[in-house]
PDB file of N, CA and C in Angstrom:
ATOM      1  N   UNK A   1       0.846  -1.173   0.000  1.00  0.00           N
ATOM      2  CA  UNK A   1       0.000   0.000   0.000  1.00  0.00           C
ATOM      3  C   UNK A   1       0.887   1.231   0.000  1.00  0.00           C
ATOM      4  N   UNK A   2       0.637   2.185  -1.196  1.00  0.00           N
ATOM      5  CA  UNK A   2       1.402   3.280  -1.512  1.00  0.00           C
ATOM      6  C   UNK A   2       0.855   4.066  -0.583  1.00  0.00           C
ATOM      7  N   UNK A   3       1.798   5.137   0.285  1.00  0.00           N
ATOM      8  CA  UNK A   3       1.334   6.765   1.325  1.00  0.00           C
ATOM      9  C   UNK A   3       1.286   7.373   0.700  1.00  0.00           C
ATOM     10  N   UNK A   4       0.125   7.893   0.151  1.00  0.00           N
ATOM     11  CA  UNK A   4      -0.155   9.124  -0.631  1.00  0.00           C
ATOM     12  C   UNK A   4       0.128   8.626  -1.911  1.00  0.00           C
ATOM     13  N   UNK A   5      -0.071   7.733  -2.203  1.00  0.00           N
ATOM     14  CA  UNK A   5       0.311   7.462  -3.859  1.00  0.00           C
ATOM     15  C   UNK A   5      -1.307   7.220  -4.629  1.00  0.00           C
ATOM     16  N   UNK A   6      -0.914   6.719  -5.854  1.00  0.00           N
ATOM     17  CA  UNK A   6      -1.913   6.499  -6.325  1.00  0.00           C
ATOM     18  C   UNK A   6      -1.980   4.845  -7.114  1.00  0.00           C
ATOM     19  N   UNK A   7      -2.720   4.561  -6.609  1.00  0.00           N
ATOM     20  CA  UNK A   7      -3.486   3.198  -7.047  1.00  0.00           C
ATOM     21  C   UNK A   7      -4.028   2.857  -8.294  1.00  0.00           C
ATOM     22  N   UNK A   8      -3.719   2.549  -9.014  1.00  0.00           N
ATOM     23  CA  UNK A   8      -3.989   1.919 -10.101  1.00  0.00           C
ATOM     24  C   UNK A   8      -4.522   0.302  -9.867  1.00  0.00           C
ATOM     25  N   UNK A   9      -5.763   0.811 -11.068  1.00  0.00           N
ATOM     26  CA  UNK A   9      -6.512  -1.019 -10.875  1.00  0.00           C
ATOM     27  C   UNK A   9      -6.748  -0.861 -12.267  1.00  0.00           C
ATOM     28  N   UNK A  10      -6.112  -2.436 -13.002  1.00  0.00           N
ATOM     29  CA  UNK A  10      -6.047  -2.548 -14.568  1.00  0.00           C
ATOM     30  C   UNK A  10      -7.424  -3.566 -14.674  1.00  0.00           C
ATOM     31  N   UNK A  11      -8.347  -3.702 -15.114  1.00  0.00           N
ATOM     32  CA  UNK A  11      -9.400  -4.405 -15.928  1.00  0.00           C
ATOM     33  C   UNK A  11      -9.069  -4.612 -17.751  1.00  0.00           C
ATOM     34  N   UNK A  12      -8.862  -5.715 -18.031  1.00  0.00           N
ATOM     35  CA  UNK A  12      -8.446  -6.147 -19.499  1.00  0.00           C
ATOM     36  C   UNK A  12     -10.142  -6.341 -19.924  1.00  0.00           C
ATOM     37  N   UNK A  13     -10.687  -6.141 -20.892  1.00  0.00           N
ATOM     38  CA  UNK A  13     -11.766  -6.315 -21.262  1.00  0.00           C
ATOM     39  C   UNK A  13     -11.688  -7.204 -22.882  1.00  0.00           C
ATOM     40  N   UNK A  14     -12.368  -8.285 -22.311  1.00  0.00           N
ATOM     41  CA  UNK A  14     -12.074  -9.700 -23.462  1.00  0.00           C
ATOM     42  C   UNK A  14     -12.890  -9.636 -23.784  1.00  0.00           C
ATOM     43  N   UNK A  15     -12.457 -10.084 -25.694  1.00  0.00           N
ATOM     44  CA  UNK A  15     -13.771 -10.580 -26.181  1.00  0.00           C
ATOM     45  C   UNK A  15     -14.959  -9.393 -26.635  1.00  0.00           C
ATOM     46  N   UNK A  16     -14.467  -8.014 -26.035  1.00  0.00           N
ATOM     47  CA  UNK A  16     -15.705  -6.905 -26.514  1.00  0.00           C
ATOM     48  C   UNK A  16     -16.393  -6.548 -25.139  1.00  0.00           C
ATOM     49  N   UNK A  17     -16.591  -7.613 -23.953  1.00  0.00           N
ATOM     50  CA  UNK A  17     -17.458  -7.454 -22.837  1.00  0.00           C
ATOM     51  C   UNK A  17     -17.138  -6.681 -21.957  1.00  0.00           C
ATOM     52  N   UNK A  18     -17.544  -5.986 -22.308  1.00  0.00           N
ATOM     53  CA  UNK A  18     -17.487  -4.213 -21.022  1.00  0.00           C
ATOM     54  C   UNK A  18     -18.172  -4.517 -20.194  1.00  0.00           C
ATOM     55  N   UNK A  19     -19.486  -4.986 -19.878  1.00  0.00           N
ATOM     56  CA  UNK A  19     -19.991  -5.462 -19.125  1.00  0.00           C
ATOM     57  C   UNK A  19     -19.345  -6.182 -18.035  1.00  0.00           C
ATOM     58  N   UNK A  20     -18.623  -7.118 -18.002  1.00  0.00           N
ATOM     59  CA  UNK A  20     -18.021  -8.206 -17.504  1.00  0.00           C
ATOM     60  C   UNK A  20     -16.719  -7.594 -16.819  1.00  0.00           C
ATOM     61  N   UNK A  21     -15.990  -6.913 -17.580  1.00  0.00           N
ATOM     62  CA  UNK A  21     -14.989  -6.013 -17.521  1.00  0.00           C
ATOM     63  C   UNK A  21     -15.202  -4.913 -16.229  1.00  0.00           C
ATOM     64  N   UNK A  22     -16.049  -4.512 -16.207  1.00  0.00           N
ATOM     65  CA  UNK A  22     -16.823  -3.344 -15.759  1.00  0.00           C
ATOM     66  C   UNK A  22     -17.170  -3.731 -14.184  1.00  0.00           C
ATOM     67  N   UNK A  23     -18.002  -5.613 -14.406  1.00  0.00           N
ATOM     68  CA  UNK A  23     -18.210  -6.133 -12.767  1.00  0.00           C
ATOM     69  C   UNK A  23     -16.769  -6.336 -12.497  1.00  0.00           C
ATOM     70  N   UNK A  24     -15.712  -6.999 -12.881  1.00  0.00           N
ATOM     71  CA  UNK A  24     -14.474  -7.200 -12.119  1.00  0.00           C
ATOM     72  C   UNK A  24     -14.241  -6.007 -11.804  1.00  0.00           C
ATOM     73  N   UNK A  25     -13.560  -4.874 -12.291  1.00  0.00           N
ATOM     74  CA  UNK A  25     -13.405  -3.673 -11.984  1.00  0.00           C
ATOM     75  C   UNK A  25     -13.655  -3.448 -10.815  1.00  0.00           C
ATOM     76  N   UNK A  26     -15.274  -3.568 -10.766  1.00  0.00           N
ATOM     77  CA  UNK A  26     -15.993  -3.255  -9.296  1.00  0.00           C
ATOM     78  C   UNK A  26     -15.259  -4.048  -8.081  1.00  0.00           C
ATOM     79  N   UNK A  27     -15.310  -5.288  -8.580  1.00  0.00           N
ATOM     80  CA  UNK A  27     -15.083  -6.692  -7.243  1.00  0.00           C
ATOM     81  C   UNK A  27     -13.280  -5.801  -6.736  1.00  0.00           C
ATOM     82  N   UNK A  28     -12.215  -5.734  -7.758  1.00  0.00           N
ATOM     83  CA  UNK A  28     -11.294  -5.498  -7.728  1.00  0.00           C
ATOM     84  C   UNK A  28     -10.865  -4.050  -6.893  1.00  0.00           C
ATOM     85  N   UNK A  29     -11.886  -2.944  -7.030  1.00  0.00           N
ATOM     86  CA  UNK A  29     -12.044  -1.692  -6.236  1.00  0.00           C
ATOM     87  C   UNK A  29     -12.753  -2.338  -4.747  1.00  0.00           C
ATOM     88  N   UNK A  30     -13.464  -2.718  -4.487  1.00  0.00           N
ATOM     89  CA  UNK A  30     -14.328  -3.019  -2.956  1.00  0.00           C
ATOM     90  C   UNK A  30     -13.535  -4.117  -2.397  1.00  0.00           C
ATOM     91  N   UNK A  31     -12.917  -5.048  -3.202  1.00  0.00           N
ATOM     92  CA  UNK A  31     -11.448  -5.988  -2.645  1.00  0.00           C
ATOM     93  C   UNK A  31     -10.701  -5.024  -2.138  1.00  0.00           C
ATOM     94  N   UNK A  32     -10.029  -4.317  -3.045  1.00  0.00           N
ATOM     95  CA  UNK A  32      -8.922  -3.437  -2.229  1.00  0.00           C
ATOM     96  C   UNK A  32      -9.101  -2.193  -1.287  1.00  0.00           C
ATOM     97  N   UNK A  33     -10.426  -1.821  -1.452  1.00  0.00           N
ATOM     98  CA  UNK A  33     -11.018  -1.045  -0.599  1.00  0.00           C
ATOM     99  C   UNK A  33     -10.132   0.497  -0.593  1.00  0.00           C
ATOM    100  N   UNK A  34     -10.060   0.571  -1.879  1.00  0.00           N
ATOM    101  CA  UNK A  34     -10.179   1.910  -2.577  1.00  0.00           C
ATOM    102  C   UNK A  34     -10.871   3.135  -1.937  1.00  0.00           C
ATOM    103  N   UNK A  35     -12.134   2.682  -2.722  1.00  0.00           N
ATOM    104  CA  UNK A  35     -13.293   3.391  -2.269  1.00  0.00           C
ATOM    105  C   UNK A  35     -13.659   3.810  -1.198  1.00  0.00           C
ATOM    106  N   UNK A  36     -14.033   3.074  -0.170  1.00  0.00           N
ATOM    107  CA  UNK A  36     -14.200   3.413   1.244  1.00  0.00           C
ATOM    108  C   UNK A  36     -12.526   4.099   1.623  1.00  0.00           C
ATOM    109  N   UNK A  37     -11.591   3.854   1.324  1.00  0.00           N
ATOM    110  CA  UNK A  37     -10.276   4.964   1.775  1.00  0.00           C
ATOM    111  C   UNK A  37     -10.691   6.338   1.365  1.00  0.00           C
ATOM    112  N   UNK A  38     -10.688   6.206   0.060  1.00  0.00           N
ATOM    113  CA  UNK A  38     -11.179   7.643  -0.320  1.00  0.00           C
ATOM    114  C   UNK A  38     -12.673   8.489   0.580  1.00  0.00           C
ATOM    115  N   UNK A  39     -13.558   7.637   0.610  1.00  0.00           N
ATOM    116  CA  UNK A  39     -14.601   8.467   1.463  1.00  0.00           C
ATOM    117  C   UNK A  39     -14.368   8.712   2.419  1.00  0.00           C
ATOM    118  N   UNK A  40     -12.853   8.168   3.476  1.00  0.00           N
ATOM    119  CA  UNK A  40     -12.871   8.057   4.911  1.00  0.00           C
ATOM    120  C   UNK A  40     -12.062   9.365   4.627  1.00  0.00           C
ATOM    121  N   UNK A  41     -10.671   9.651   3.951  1.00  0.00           N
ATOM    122  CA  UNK A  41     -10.058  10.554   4.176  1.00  0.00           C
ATOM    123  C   UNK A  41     -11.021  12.163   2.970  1.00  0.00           C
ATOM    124  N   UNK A  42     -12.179  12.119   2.748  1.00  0.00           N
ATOM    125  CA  UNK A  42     -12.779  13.343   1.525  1.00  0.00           C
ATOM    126  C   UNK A  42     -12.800  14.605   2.418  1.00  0.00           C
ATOM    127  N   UNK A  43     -12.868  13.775   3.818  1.00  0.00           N
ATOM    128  CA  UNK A  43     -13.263  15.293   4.916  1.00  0.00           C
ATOM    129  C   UNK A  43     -12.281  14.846   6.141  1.00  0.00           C
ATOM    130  N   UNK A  44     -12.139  16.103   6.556  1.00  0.00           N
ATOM    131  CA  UNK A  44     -10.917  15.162   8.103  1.00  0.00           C
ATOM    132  C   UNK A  44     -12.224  15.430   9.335  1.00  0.00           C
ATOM    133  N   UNK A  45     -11.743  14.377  10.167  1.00  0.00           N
ATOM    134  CA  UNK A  45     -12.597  14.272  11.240  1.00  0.00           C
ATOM    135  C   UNK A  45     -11.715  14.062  12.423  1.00  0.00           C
ATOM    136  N   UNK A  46     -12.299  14.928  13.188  1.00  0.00           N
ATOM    137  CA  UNK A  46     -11.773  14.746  14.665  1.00  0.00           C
ATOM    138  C   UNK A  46     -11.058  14.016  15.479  1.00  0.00           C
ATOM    139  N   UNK A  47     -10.258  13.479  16.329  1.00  0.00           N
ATOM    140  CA  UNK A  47      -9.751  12.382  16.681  1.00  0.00           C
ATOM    141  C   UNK A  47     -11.137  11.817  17.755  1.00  0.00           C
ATOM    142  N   UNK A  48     -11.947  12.801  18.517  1.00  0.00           N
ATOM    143  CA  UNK A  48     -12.659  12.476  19.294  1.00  0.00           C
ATOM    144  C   UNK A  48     -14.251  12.374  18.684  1.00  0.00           C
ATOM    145  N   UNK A  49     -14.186  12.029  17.197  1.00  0.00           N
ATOM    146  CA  UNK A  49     -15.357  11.824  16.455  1.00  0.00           C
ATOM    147  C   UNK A  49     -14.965  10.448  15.803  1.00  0.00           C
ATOM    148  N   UNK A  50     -13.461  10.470  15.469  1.00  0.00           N
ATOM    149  CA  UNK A  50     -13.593   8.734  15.251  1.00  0.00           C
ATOM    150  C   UNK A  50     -13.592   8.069  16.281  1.00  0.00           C
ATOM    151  N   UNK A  51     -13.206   8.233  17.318  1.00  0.00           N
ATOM    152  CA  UNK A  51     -12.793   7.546  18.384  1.00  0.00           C
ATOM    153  C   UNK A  51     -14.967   6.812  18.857  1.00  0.00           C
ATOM    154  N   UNK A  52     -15.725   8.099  18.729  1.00  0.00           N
ATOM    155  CA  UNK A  52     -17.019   8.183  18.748  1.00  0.00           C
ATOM    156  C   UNK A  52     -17.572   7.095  18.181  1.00  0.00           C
ATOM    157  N   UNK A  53     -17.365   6.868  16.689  1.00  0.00           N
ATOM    158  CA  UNK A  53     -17.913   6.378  16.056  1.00  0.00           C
ATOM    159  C   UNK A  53     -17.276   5.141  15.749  1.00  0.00           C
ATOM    160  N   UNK A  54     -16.134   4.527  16.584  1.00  0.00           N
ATOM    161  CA  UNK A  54     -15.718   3.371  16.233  1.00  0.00           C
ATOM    162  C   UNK A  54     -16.067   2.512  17.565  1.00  0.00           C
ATOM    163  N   UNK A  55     -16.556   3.567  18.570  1.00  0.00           N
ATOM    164  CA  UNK A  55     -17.110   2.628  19.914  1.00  0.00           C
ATOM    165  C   UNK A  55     -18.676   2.322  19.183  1.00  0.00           C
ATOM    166  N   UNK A  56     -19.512   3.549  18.362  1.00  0.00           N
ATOM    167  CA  UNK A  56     -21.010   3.119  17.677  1.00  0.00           C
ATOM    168  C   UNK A  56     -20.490   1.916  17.113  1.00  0.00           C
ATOM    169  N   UNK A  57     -19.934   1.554  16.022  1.00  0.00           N
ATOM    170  CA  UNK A  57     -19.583   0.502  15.251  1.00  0.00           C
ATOM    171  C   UNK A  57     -19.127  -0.505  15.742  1.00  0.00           C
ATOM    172  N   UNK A  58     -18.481  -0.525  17.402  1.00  0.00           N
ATOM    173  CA  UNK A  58     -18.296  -1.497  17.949  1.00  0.00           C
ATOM    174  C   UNK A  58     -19.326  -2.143  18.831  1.00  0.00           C
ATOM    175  N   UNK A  59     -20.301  -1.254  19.512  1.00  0.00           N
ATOM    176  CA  UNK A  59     -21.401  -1.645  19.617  1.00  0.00           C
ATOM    177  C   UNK A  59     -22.542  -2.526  18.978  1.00  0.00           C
ATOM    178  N   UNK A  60     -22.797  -1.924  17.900  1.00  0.00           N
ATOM    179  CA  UNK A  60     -23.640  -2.368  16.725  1.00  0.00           C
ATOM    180  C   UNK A  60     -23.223  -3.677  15.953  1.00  0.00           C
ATOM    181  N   UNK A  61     -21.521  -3.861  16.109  1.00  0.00           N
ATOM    182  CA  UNK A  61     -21.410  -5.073  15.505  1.00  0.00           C
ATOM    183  C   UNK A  61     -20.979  -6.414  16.873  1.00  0.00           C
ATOM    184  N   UNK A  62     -21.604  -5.796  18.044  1.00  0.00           N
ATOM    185  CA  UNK A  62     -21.580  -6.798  19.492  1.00  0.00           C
ATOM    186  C   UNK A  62     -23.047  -7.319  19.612  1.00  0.00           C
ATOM    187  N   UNK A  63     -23.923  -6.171  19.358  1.00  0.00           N
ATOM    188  CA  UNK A  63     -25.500  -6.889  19.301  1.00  0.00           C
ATOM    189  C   UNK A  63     -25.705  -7.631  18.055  1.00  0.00           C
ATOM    190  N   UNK A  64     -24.797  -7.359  16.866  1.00  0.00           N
ATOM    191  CA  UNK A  64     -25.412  -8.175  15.720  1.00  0.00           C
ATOM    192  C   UNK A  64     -24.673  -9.621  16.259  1.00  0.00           C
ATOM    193  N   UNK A  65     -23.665  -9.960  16.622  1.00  0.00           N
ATOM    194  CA  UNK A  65     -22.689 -11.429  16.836  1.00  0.00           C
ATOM    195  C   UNK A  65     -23.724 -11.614  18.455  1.00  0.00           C
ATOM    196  N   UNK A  66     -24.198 -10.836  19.205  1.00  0.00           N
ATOM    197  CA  UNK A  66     -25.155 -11.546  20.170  1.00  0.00           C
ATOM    198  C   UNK A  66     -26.542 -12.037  19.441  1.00  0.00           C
ATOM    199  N   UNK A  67     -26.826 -11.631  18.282  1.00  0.00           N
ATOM    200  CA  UNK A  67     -28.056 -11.677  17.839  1.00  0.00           C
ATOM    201  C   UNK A  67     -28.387 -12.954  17.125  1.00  0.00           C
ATOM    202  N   UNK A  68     -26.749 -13.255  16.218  1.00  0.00           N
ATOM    203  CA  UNK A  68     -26.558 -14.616  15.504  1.00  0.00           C
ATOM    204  C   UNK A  68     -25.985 -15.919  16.795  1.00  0.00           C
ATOM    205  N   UNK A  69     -25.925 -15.464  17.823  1.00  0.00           N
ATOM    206  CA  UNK A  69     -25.390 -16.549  18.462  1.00  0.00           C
ATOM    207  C   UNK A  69     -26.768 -16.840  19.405  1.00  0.00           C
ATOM    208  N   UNK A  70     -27.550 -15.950  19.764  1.00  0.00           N
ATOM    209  CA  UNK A  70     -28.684 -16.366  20.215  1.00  0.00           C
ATOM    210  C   UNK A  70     -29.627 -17.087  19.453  1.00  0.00           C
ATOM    211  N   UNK A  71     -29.665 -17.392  17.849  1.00  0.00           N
ATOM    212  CA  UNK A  71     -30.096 -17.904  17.149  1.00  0.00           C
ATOM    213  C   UNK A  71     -29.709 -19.950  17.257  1.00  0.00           C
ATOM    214  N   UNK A  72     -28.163 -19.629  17.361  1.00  0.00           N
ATOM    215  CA  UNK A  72     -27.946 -21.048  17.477  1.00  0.00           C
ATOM    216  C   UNK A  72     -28.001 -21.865  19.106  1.00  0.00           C
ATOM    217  N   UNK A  73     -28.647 -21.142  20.008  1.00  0.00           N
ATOM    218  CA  UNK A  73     -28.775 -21.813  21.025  1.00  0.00           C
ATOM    219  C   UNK A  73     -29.565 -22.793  21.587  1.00  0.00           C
TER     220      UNK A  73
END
């Protein structure tokens, strides 16, 4: 992973199918998680607003793993 660099993602498109071309592309950006980097750094945020929102997200993903384990009991 390049600091401050830039990322390049190559899609070969066979055969004519842009289509096809177009879903890898996608799989290949949300694999490397491109995208969500870019939306996290578009605005700067607080140290005491992530800190906020990674205890929400840690919450939310403690009731969902209590929610699937109460299922298999």
């Amino acid at each position: 992973m390049l600091e401050g660099g830039i990322r390049m993602t190559k899609t070969i498109v066979k055969n004519g199918n842009v289509e096809n071309a177009l879903k890898r592309f996608k799989q290949q950006v949300a694999k490397s998680g491109t995208l969500s980097e870019f939306k996290k750094r578009e605005h700067y945020s607080k140290p005491g607003v992530l800190r906020r929102e990674a205890k929400k997200n840690a919450i939310i993903n403690s009731r969902k793993q209590n929610r699937k384990n109460r299922n298999y009991d």
